[in-house]
N, C-alpha and C. Protein backbone atom coordinates (compact mmCIF):
# COMPACT_ATOMS: atom_id res chain seq x y z
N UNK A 1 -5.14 9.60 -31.17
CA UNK A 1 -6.07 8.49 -31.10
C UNK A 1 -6.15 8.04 -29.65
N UNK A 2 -7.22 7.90 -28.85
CA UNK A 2 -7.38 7.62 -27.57
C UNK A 2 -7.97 6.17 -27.92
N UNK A 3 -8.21 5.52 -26.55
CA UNK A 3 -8.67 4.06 -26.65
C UNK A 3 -10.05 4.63 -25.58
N UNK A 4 -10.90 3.64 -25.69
CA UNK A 4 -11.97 3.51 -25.29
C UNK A 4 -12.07 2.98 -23.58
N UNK A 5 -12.99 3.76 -22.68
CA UNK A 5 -12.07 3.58 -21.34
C UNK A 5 -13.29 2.14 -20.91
N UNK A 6 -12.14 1.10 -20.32
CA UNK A 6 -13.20 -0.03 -20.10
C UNK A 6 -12.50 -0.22 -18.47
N UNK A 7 -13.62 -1.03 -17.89
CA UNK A 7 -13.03 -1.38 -16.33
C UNK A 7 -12.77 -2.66 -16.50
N UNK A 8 -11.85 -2.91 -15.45
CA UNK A 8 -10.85 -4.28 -15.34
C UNK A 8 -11.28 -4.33 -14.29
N UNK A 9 -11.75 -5.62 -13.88
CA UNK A 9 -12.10 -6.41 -12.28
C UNK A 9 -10.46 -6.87 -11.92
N UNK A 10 -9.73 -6.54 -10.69
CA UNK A 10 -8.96 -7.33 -10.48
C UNK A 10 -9.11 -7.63 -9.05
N UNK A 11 -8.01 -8.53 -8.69
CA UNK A 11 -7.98 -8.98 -7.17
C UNK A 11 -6.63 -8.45 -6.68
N UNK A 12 -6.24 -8.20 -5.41
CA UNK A 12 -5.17 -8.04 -5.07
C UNK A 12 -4.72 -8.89 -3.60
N UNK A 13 -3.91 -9.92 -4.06
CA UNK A 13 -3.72 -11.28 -2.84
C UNK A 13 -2.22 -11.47 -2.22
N UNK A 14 -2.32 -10.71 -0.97
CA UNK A 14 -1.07 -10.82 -0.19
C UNK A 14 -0.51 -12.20 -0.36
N UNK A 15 0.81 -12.44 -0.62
CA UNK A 15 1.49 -13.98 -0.54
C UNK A 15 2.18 -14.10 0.67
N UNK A 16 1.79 -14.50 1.75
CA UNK A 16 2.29 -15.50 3.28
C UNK A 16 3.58 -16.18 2.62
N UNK A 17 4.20 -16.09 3.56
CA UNK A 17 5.79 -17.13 3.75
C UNK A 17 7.17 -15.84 2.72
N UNK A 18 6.99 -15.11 2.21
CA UNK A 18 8.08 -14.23 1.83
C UNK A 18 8.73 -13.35 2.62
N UNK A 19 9.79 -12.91 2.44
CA UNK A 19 10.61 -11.98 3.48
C UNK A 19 10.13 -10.72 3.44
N UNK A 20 9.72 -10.05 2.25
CA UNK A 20 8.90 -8.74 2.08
C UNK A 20 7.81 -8.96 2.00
N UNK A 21 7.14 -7.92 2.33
CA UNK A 21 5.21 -7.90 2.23
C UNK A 21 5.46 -7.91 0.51
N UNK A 22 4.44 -8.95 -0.29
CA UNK A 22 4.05 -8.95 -1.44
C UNK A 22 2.86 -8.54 -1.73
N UNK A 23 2.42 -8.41 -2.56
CA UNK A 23 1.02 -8.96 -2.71
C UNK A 23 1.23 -9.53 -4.29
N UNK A 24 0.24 -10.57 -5.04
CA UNK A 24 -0.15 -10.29 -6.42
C UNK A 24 -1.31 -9.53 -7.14
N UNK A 25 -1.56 -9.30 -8.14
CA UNK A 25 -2.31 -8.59 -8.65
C UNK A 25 -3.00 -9.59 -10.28
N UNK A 26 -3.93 -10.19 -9.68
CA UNK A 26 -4.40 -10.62 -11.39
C UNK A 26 -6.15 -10.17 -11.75
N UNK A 27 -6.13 -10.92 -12.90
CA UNK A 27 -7.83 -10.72 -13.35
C UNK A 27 -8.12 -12.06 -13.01
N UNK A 28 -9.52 -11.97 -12.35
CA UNK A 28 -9.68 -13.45 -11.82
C UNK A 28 -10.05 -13.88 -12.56
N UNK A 29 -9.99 -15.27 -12.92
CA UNK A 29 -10.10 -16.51 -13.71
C UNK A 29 -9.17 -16.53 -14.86
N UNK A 30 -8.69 -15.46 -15.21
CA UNK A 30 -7.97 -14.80 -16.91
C UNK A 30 -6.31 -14.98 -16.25
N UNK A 31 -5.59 -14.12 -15.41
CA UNK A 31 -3.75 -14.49 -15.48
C UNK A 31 -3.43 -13.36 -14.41
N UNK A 32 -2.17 -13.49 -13.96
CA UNK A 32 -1.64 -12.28 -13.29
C UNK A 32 -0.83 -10.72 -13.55
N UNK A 33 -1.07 -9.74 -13.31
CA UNK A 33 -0.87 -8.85 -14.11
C UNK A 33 0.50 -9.08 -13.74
N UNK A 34 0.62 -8.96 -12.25
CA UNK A 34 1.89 -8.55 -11.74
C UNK A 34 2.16 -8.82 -10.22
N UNK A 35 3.50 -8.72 -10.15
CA UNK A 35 3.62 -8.73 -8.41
C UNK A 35 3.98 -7.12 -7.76
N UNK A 36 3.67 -7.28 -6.86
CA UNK A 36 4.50 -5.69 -6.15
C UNK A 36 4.72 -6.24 -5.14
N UNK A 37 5.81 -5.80 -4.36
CA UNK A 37 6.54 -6.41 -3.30
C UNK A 37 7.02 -4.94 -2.32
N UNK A 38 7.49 -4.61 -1.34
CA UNK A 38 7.32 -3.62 -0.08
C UNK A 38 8.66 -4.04 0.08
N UNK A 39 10.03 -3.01 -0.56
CA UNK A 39 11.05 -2.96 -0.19
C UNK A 39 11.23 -1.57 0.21
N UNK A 40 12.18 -1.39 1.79
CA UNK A 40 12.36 -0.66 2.25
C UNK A 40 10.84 -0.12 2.54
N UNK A 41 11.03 1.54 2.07
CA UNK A 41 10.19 2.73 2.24
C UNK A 41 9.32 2.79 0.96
N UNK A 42 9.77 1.56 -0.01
CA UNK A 42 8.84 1.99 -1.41
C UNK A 42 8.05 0.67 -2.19
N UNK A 43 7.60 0.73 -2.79
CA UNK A 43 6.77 -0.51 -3.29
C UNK A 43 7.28 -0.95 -5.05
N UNK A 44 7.79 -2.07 -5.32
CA UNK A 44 8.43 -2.14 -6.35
C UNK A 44 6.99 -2.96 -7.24
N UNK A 45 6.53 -2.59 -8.60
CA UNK A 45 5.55 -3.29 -9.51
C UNK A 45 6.41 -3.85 -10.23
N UNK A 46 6.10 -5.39 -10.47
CA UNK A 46 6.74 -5.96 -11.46
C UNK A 46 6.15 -6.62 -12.65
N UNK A 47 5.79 -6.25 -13.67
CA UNK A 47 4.95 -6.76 -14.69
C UNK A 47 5.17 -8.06 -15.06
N UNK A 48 4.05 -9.19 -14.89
CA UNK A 48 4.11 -10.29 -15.41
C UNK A 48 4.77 -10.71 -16.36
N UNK A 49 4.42 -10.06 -17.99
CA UNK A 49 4.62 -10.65 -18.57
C UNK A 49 6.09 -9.86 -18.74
N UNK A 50 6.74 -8.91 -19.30
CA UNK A 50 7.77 -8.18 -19.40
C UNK A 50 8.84 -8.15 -18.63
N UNK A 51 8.44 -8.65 -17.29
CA UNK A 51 9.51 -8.27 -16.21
C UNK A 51 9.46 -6.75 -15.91
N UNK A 52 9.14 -5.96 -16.38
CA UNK A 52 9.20 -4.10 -16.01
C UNK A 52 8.97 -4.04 -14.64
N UNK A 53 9.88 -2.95 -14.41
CA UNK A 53 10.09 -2.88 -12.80
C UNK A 53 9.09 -1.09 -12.61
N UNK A 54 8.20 -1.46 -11.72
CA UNK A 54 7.98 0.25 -11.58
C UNK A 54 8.07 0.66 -10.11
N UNK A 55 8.53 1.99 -9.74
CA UNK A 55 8.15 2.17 -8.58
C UNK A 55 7.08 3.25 -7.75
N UNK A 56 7.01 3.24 -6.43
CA UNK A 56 5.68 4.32 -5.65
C UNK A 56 5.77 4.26 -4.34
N UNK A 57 5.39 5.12 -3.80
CA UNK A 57 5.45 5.57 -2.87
C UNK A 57 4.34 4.71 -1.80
N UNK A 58 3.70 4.67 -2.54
CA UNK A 58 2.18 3.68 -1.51
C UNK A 58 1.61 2.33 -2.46
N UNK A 59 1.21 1.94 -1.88
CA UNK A 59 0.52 0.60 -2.40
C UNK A 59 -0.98 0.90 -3.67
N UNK A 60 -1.67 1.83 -3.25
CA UNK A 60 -2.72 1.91 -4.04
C UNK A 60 -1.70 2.62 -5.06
N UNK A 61 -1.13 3.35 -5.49
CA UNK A 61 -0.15 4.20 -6.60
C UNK A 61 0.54 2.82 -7.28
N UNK A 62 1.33 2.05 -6.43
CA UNK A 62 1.98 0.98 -6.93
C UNK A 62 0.69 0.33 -8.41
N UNK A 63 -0.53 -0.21 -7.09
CA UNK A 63 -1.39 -1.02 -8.02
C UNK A 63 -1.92 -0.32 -9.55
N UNK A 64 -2.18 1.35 -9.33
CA UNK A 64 -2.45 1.97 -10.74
C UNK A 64 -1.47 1.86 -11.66
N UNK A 65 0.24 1.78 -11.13
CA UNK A 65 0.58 2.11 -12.18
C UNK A 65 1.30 0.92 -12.69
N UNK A 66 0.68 -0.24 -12.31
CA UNK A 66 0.76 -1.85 -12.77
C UNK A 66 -0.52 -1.88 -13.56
N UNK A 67 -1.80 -1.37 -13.44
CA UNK A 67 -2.88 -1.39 -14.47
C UNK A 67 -2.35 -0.72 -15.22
N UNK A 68 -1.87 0.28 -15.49
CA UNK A 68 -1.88 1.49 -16.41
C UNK A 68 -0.42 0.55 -17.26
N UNK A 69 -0.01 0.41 -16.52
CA UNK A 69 1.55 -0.18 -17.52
C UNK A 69 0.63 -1.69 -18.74
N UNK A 70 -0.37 -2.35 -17.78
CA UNK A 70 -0.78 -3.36 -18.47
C UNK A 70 -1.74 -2.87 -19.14
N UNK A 71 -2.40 -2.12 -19.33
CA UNK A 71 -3.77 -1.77 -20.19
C UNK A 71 -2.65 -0.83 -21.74
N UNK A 72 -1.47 -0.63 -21.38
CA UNK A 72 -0.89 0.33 -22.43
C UNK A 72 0.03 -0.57 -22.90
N UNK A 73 1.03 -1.79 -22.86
CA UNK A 73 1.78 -2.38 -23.29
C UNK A 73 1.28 -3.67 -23.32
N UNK A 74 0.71 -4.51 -22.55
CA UNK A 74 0.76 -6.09 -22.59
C UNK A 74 -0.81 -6.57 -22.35
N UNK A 75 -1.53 -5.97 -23.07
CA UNK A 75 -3.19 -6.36 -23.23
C UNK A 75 -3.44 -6.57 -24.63
């Protein structure tokens, strides 16, 4: 059984004043998916609602696989 493929508008908003580069990741006006944060050499995704930790190598990889974790568990 597959799901039906729909697009998600999101934003992605660096947070100023933290010790690591962050950014967040939400749907605007609706909630935040998640944070990813720039430790070391790798980029850690952290799912809003779950806490799930994922990791990647680059920032755009980070952000897919924070959609992909939220479109398959917490939507």
């Amino acid at each position: 059984m597959s799901r039906k493929l729909e697009s998600i508008d999101i934003e992605v908003n660096e947070k100023k004043g933290v010790a690591n580069p962050t950014w967040e990741v939400i749907i605007p006006g609706k909630r935040s998916i998640g944070v990813i944060e720039q430790v070391e050499e790798r980029y850690r995704a952290v799912s809003s609602k779950n806490k799930h930790s994922l990791y990647s190598k680059t920032l755009e990889s980070a952000i897919n696989e924070l959609l992909s974790y939220f479109t398959l568990h917490e939507k």
